[in-house]
C-alpha atoms as a PDB file:
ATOM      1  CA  UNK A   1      -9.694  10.026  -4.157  1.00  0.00           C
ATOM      2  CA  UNK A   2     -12.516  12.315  -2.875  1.00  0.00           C
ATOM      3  CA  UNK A   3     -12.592  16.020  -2.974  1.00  0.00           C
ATOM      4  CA  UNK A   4     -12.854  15.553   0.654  1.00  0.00           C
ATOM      5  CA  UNK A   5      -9.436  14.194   1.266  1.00  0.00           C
ATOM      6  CA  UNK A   6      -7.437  17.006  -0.681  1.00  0.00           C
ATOM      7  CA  UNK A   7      -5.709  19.213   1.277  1.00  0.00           C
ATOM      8  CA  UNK A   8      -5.151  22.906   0.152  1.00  0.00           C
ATOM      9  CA  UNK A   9      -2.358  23.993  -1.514  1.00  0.00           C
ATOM     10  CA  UNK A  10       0.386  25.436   0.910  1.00  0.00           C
ATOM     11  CA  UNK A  11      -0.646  22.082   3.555  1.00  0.00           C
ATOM     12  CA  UNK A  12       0.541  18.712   4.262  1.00  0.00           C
ATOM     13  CA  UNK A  13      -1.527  15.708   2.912  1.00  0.00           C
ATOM     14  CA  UNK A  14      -1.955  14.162   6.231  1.00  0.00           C
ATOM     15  CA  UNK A  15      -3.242  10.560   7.209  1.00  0.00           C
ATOM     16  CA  UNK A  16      -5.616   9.269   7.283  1.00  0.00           C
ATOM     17  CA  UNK A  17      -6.668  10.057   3.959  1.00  0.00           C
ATOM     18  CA  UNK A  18      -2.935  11.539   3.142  1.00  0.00           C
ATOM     19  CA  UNK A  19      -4.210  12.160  -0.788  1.00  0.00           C
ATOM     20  CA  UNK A  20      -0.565  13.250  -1.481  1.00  0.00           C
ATOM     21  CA  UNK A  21      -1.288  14.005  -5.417  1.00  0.00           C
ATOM     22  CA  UNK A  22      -4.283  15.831  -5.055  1.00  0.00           C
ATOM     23  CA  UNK A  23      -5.941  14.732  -7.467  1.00  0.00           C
ATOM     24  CA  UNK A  24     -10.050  14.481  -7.736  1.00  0.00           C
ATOM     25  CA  UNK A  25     -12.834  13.766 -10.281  1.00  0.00           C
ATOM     26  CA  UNK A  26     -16.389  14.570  -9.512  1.00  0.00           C
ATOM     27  CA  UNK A  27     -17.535  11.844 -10.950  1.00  0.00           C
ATOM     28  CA  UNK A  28     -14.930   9.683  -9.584  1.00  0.00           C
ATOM     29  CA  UNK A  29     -16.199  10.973  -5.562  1.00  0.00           C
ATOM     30  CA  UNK A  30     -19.888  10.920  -6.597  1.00  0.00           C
ATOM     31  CA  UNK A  31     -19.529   7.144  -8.380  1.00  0.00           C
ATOM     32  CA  UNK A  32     -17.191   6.002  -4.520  1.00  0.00           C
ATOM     33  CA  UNK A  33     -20.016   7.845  -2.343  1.00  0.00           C
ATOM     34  CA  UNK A  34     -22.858   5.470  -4.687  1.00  0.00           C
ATOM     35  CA  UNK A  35     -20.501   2.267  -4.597  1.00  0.00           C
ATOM     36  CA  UNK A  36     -19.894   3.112  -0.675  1.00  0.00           C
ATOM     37  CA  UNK A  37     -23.944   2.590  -0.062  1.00  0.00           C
ATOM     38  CA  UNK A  38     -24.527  -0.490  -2.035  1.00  0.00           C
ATOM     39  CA  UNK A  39     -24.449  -4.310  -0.661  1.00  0.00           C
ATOM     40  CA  UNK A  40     -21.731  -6.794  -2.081  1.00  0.00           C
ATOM     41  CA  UNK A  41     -24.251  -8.483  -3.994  1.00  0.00           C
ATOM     42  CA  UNK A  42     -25.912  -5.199  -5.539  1.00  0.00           C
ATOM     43  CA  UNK A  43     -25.850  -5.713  -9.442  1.00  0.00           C
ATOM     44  CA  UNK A  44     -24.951  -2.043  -9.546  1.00  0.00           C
ATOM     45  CA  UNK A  45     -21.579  -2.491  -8.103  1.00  0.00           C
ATOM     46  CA  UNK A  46     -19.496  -4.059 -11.048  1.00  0.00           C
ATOM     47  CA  UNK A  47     -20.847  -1.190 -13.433  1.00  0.00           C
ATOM     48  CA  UNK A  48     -19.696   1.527 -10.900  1.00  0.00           C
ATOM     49  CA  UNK A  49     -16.203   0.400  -9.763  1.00  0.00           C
ATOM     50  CA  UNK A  50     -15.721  -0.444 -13.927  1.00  0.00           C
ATOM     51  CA  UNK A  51     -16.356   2.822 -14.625  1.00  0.00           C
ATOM     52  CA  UNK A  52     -14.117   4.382 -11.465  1.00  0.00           C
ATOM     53  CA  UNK A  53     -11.491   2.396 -12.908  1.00  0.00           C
ATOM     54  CA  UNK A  54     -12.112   4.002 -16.275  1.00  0.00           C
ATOM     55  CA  UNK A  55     -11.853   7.617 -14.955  1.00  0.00           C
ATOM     56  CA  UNK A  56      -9.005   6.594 -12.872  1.00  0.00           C
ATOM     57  CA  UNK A  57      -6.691   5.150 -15.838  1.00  0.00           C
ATOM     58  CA  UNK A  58      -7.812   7.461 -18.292  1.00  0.00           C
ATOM     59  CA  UNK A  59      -6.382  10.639 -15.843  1.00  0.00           C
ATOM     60  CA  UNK A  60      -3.619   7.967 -13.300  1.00  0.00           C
ATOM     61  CA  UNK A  61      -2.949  10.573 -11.555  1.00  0.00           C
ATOM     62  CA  UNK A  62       0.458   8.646 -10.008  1.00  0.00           C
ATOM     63  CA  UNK A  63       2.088   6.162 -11.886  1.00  0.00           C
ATOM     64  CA  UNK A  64       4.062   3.742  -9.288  1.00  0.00           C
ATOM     65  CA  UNK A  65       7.090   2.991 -10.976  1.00  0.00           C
ATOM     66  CA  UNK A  66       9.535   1.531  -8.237  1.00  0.00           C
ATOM     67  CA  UNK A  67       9.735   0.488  -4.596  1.00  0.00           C
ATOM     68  CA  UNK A  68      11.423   2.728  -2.231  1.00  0.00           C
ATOM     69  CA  UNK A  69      15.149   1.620  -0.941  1.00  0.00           C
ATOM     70  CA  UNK A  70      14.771   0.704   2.841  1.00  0.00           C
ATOM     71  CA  UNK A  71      17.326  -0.449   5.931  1.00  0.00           C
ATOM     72  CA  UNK A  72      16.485  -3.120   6.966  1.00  0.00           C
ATOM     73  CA  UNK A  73      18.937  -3.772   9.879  1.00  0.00           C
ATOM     74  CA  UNK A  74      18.729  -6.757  12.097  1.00  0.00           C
ATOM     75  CA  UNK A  75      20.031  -7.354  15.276  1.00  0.00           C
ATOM     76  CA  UNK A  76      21.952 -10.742  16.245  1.00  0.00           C
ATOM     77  CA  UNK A  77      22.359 -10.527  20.019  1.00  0.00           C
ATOM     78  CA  UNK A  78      19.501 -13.071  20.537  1.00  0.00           C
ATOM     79  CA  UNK A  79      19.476 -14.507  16.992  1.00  0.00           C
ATOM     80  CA  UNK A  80      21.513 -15.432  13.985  1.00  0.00           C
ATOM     81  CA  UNK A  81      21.257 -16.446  10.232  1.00  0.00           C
ATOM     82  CA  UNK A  82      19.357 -13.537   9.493  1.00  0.00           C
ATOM     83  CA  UNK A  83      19.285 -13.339   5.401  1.00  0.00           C
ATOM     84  CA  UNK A  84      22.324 -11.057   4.316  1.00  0.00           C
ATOM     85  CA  UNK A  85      23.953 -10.794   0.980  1.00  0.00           C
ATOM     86  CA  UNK A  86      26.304 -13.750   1.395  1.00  0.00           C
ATOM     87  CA  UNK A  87      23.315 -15.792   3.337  1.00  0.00           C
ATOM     88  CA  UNK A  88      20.430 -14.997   0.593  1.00  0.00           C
ATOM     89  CA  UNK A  89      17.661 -17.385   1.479  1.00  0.00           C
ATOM     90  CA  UNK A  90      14.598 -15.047   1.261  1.00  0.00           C
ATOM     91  CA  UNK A  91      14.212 -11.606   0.819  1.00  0.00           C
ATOM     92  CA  UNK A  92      15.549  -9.520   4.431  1.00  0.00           C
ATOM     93  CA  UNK A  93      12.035  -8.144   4.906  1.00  0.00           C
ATOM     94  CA  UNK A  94       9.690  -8.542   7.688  1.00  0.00           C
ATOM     95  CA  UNK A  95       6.701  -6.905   6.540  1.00  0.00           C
ATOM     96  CA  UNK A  96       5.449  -9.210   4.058  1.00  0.00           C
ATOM     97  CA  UNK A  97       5.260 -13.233   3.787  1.00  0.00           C
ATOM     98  CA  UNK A  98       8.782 -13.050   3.279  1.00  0.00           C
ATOM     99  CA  UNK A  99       9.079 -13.474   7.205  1.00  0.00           C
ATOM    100  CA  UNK A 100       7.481 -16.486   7.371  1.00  0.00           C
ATOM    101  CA  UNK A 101      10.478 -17.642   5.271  1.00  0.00           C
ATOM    102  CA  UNK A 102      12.673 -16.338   7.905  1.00  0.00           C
ATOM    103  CA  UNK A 103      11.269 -17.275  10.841  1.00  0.00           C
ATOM    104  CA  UNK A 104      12.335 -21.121  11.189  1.00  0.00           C
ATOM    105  CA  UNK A 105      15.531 -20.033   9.955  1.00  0.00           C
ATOM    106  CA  UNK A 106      16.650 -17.892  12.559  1.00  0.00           C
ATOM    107  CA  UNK A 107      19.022 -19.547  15.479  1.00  0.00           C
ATOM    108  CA  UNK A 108      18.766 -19.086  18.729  1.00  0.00           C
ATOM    109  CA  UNK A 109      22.268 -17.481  20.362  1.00  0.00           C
ATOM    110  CA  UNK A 110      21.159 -18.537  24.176  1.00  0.00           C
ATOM    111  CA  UNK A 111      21.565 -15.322  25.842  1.00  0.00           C
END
């Protein structure tokens, strides 16, 4: 998280950096802005991000410790057997690879 991207106190953390905890590091933005101008292949680059990782975990500014609960509703005038709690084939998500579970499942209701 750069100093950059944190927005004063009193303001919304907006996209599209939305740094939300505001934290920052010095070190942390100066070690991003060197990583940022190096090639995949520079011999640098495994020392720096190491050591970004180090700051990172030694402050962790958030610590994620649960998914948020979301509706996921799903329509059936054009299509049935979407997953439900008595029909719990695959997770009822369509944002991940969990659709591609879904997908061949579904049934057409010929409207």
């Amino acid at each position: 998280m750069r100093a950059d991207t944190v927005a004063p106190m009193g303001e919304r953390a907006r996209l599209p950096h939305a740094n939300a905890f505001r934290w920052h590091n010095a070190e942390y933005t100066e070690i991003v802005d060197r990583i940022s101008s190096l090639s995949w292949d520079d011999p640098e680059l495994l020392a720096l991000t190491a050591r970004a990782l180090q700051i990172y975990y030694e402050e962790l500014p958030v610590i994620p410790t649960a998914q948020s609960k979301k509706l996921v509703p799903f329509n059936t005038s054009y299509w049935t057997n979407w997953p439900t709690k008595d029909n719990y084939y695959q997770r009822p998500v369509t944002w991940c690879p969990s659709c591609v579970g879904i997908l061949p499942e579904l049934v057409a209701v010929g409207k």
